[in-house]
C-alpha atoms as a PDB file:
ATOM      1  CA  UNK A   1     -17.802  21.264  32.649  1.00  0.00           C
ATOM      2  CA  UNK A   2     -19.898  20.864  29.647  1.00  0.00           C
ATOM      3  CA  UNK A   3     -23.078  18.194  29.906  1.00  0.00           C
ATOM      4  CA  UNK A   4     -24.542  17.127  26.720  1.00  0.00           C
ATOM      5  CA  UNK A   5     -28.056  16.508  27.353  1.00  0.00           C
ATOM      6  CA  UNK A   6     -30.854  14.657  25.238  1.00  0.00           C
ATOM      7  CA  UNK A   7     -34.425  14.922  24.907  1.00  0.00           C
ATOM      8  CA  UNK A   8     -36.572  12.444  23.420  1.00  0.00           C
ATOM      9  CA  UNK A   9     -39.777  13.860  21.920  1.00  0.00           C
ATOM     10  CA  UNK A  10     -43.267  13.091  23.481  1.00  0.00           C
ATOM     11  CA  UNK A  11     -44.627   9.721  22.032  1.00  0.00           C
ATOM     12  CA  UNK A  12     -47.517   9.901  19.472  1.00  0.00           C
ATOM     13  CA  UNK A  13     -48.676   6.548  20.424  1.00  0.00           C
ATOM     14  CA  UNK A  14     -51.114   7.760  23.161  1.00  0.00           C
ATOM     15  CA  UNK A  15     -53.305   4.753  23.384  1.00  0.00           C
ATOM     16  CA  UNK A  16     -50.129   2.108  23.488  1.00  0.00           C
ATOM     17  CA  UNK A  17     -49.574   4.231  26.413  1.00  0.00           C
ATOM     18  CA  UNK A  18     -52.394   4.461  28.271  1.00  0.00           C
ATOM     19  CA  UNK A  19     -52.805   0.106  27.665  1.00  0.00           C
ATOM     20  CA  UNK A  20     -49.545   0.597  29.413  1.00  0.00           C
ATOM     21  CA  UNK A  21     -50.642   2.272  32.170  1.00  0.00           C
ATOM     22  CA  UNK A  22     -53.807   0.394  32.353  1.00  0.00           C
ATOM     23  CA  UNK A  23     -51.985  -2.775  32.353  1.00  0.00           C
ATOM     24  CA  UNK A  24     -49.320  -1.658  35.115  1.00  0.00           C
ATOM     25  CA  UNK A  25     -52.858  -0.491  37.630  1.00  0.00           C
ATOM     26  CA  UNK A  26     -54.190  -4.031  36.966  1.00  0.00           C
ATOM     27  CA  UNK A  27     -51.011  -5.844  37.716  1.00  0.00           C
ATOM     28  CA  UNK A  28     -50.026  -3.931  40.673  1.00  0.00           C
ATOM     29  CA  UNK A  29     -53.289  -3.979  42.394  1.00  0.00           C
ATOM     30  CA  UNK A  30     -53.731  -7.700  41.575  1.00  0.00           C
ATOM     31  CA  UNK A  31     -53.808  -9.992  44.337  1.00  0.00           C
ATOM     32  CA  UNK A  32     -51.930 -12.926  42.507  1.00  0.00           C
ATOM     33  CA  UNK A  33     -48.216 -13.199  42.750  1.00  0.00           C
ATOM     34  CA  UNK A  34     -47.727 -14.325  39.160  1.00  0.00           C
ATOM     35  CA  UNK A  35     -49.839 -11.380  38.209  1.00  0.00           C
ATOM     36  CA  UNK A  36     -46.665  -8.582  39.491  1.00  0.00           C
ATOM     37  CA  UNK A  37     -43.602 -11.075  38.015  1.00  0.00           C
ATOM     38  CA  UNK A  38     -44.975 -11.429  34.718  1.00  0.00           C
ATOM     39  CA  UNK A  39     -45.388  -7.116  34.852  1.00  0.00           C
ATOM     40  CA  UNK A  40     -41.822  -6.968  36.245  1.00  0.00           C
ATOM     41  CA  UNK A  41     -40.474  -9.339  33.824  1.00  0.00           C
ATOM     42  CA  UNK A  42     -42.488  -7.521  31.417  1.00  0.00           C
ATOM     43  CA  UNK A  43     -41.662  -4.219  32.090  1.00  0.00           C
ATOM     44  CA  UNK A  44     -37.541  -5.216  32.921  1.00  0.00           C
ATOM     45  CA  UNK A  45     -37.324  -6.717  29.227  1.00  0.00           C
ATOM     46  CA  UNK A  46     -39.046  -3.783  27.560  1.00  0.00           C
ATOM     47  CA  UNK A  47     -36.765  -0.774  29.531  1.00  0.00           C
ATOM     48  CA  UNK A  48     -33.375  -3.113  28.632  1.00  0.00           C
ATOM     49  CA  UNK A  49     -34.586  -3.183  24.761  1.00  0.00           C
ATOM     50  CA  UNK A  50     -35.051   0.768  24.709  1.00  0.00           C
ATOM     51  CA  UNK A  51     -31.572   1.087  26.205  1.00  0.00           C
ATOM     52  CA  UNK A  52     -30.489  -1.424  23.820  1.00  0.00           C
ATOM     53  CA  UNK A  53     -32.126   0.687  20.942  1.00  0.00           C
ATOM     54  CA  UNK A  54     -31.063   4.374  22.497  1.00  0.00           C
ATOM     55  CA  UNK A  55     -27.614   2.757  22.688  1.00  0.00           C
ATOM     56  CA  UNK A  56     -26.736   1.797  18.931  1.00  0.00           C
ATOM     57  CA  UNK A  57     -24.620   3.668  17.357  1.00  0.00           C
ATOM     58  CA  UNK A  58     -23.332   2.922  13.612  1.00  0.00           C
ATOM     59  CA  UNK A  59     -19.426   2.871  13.872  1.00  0.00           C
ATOM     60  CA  UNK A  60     -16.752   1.996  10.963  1.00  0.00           C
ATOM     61  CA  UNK A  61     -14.115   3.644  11.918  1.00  0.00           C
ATOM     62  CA  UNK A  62     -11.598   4.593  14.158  1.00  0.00           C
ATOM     63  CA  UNK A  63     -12.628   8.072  14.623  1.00  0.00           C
ATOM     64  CA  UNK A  64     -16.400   7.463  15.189  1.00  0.00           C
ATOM     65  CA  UNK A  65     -15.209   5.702  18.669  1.00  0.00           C
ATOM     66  CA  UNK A  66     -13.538   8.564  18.993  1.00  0.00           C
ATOM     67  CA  UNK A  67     -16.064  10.873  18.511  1.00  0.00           C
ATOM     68  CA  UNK A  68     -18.448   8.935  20.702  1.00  0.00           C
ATOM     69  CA  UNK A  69     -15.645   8.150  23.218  1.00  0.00           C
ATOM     70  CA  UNK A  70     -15.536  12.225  23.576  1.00  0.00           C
ATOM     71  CA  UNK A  71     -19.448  12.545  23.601  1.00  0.00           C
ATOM     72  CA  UNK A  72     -19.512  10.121  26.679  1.00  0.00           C
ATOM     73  CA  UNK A  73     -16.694  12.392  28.596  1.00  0.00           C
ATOM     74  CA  UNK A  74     -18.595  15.079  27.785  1.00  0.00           C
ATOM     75  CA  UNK A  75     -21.663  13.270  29.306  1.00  0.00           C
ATOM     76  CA  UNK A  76     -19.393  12.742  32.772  1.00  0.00           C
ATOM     77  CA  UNK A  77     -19.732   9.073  31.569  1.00  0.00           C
ATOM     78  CA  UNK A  78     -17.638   8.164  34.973  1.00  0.00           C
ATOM     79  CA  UNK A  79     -19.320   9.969  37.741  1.00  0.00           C
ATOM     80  CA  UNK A  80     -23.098   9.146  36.527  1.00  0.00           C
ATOM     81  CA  UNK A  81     -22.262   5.419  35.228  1.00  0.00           C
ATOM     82  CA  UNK A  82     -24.249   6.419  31.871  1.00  0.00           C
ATOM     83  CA  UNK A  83     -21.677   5.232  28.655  1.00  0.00           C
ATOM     84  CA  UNK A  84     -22.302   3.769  25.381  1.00  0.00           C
ATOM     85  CA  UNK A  85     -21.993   0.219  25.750  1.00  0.00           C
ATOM     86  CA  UNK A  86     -22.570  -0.656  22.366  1.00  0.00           C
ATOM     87  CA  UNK A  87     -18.946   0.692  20.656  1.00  0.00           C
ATOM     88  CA  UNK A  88     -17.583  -2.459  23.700  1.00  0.00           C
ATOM     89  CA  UNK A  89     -17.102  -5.947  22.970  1.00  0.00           C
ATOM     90  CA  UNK A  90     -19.360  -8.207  25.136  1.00  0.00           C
ATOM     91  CA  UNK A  91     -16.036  -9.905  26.894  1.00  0.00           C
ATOM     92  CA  UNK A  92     -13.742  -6.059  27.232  1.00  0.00           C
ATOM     93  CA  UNK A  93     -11.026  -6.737  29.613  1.00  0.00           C
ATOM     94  CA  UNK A  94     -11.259  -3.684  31.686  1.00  0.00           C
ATOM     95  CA  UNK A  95      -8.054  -2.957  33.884  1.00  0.00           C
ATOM     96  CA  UNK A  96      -7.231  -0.004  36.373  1.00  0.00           C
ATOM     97  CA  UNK A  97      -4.434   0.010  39.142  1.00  0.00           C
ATOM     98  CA  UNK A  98      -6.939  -1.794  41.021  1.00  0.00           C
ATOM     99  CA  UNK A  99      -8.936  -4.354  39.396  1.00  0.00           C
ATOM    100  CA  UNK A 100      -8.494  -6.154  36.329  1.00  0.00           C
ATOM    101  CA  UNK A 101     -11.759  -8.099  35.024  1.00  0.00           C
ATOM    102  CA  UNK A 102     -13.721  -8.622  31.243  1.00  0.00           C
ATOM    103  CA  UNK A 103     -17.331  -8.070  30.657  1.00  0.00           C
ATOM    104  CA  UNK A 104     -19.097  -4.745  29.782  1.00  0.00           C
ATOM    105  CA  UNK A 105     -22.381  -5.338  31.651  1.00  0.00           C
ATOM    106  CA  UNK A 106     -20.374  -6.187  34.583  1.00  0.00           C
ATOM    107  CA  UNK A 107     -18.639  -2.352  34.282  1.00  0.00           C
ATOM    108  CA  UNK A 108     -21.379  -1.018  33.775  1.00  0.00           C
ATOM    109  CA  UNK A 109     -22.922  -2.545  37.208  1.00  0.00           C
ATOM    110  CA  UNK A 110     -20.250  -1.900  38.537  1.00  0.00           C
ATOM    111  CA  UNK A 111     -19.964   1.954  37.405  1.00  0.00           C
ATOM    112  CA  UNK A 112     -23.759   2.367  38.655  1.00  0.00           C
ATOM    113  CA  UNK A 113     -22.482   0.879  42.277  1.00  0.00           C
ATOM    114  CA  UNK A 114     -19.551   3.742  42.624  1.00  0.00           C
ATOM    115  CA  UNK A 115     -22.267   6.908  41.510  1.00  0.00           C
ATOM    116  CA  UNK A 116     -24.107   6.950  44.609  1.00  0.00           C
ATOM    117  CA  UNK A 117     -21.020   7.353  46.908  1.00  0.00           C
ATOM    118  CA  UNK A 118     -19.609  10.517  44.564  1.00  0.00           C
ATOM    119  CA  UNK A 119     -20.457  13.873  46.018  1.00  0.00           C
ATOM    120  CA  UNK A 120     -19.651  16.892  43.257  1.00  0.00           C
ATOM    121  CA  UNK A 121     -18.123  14.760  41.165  1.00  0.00           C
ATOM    122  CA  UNK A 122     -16.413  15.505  37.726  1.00  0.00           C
ATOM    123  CA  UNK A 123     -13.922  14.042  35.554  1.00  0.00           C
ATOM    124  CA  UNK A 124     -12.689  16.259  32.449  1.00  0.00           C
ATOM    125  CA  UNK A 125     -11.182  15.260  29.191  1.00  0.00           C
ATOM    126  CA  UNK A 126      -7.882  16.929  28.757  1.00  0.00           C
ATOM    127  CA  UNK A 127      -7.335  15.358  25.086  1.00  0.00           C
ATOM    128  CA  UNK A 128      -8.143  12.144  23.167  1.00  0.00           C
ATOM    129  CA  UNK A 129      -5.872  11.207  20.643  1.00  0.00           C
ATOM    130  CA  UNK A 130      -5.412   8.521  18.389  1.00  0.00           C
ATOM    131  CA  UNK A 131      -2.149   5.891  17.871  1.00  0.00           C
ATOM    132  CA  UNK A 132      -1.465   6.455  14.176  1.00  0.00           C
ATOM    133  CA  UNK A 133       2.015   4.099  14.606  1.00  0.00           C
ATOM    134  CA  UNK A 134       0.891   1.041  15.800  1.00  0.00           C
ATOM    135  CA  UNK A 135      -0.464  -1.957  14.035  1.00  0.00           C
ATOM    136  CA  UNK A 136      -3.369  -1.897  16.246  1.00  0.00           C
ATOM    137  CA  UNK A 137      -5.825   0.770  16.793  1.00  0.00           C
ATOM    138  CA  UNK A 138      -5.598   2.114  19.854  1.00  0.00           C
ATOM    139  CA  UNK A 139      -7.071   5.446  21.363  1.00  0.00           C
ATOM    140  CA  UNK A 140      -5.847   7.256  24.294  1.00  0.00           C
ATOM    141  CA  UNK A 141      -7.770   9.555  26.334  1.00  0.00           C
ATOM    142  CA  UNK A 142      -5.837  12.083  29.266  1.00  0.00           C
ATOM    143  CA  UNK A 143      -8.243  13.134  32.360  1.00  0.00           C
ATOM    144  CA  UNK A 144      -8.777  14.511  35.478  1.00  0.00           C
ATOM    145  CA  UNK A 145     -11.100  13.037  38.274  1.00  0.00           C
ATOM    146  CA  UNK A 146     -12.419  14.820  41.179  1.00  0.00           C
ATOM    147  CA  UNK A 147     -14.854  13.875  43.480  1.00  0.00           C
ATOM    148  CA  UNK A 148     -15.412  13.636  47.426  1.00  0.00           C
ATOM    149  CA  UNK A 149     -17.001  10.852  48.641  1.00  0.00           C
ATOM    150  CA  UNK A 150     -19.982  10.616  50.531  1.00  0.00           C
ATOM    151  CA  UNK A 151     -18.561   9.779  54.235  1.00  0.00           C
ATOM    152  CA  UNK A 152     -18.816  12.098  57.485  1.00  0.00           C
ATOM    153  CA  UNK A 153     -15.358  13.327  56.816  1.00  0.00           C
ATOM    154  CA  UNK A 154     -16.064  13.736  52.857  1.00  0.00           C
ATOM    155  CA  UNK A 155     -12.296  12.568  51.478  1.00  0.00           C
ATOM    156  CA  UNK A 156     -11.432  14.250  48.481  1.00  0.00           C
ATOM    157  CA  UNK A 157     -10.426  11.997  45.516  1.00  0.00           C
ATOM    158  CA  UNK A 158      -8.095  13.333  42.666  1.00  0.00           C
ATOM    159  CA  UNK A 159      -6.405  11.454  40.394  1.00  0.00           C
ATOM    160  CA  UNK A 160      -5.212  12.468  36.928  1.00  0.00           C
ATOM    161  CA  UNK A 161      -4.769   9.901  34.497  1.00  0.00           C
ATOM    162  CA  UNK A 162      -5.489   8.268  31.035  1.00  0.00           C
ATOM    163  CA  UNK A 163      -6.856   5.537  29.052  1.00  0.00           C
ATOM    164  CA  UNK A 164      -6.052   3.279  26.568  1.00  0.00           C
ATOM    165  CA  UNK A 165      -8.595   1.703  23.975  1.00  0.00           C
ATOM    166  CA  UNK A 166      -7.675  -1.186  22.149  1.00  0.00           C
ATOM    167  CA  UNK A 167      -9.942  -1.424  18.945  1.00  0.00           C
ATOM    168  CA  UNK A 168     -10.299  -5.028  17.047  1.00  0.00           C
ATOM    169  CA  UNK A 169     -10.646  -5.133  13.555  1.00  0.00           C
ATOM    170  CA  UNK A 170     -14.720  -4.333  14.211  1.00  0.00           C
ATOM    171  CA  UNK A 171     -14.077  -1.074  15.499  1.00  0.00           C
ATOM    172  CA  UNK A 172     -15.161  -2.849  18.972  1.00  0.00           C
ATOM    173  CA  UNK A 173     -12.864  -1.802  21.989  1.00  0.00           C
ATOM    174  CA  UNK A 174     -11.798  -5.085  23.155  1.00  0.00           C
ATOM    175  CA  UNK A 175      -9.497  -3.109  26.213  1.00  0.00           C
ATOM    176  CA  UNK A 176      -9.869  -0.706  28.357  1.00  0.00           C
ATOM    177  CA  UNK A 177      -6.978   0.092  30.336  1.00  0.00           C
ATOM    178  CA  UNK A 178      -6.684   2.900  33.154  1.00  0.00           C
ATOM    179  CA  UNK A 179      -3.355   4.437  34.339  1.00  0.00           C
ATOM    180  CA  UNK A 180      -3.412   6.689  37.055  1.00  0.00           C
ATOM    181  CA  UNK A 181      -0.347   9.742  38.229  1.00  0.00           C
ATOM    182  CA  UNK A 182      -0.762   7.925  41.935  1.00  0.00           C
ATOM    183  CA  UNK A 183      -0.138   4.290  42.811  1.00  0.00           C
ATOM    184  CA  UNK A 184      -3.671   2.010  44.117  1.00  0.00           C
ATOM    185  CA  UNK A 185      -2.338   2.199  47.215  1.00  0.00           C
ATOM    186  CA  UNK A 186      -1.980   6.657  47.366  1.00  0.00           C
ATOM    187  CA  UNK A 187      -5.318   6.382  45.433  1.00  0.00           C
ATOM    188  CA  UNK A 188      -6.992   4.034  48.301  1.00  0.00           C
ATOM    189  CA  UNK A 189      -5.266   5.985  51.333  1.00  0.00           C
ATOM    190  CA  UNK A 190      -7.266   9.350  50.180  1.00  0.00           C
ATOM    191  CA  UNK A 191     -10.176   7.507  51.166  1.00  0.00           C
ATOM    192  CA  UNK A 192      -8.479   8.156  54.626  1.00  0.00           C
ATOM    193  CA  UNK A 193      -7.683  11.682  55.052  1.00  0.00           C
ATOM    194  CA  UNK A 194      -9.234  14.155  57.006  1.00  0.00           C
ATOM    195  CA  UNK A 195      -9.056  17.715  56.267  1.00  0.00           C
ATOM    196  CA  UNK A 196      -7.417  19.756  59.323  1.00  0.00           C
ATOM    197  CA  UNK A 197      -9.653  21.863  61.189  1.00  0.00           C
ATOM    198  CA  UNK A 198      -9.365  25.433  60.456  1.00  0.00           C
ATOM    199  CA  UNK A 199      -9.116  28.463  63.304  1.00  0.00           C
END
């Protein structure tokens, strides 16, 4: 499967990075409490503004979601919990055979929870496609998932399915709606089998 990957040039701001470092060697070898949670605060508010500003993404029009929607497939957006956050509306309504909740930060915690239990994961974009007939934009993307989890018996998960993207009149997808080939019950009880022996 194709993986996109980006590389961000080496900074030219050497000594903004070395006060950096400096700073971080004097706050971690401080002795006063206050001293490490102002750092961690520090350093917590300055990694979520990078992502913030690595995640923006100019969009006015249906087919730039679509474009991006394809370049986070591509990116295995699923199996590594990495997706661009910013084509979402703060409250999404996100809804699979399972679960049914609203809030993009809370998918993406929640996407980051599932990656370290995949084992040789993938998920592959059969086709994205747009709804040209409705009054309301809507994408549709087709997949496959594949993964085994990471339990002694190492179940093998497959589902095929697709979903639906519900744009507002922002170009912000406002839901996100999974649909799966198997029912949540078939798609839990492959948590459950164990391959046969062979010989």
């Amino acid at each position: 499967m194709a993986k996109v990957c980006c590389f961000k040039g080496a900074s030219t701001t050497l000594p903004l990075h070395s006060h950096f470092q400096l700073q971080k060697h004097h706050c971690l070898n401080s002795k006063t409490p206050n001293s490490r949670k102002t750092f961690a605060i520090y350093n917590m508010e300055r990694e979520k503004k990078e992502t913030s500003q690595n995640n923006e993404f100019p969009v006015s029009s249906v087919d730039d979601v679509l474009i991006i929607i394809k370049s986070d497939y591509d990116n295995s957006y699923f199996v590594t919990g990495n997706f661009t956050s910013s084509i979402y509306a703060e409250d999404c309504i996100f809804e699979d055979p399972t679960i049914k909740f609203s809030g993009t930060e809370l998918y993406g915690r929640n996407l980051k929870l599932l990656v370290p239990f995949f084992d040789c994961a993938s998920i592959r974009l059969l086709k994205i496609e747009k709804d040209v007939e409705s009054d309301t934009n809507f994408l549709r993307a087709y997949w496959k998932l594949r993964t085994n989890l990471k339990l002694p018996w190492r179940p093998l998960i497959a589902i095929d399915g697709n979903t639906s993207y519900e744009l507002n009149e922002d170009f912000k997808i406002v839901r996100h709606v999974e649909s799966w080939n198997v029912s949540a019950l078939e798609a839990v009880s492959q948590i459950f089998k164990f391959e046969k022996s062979r010989g």
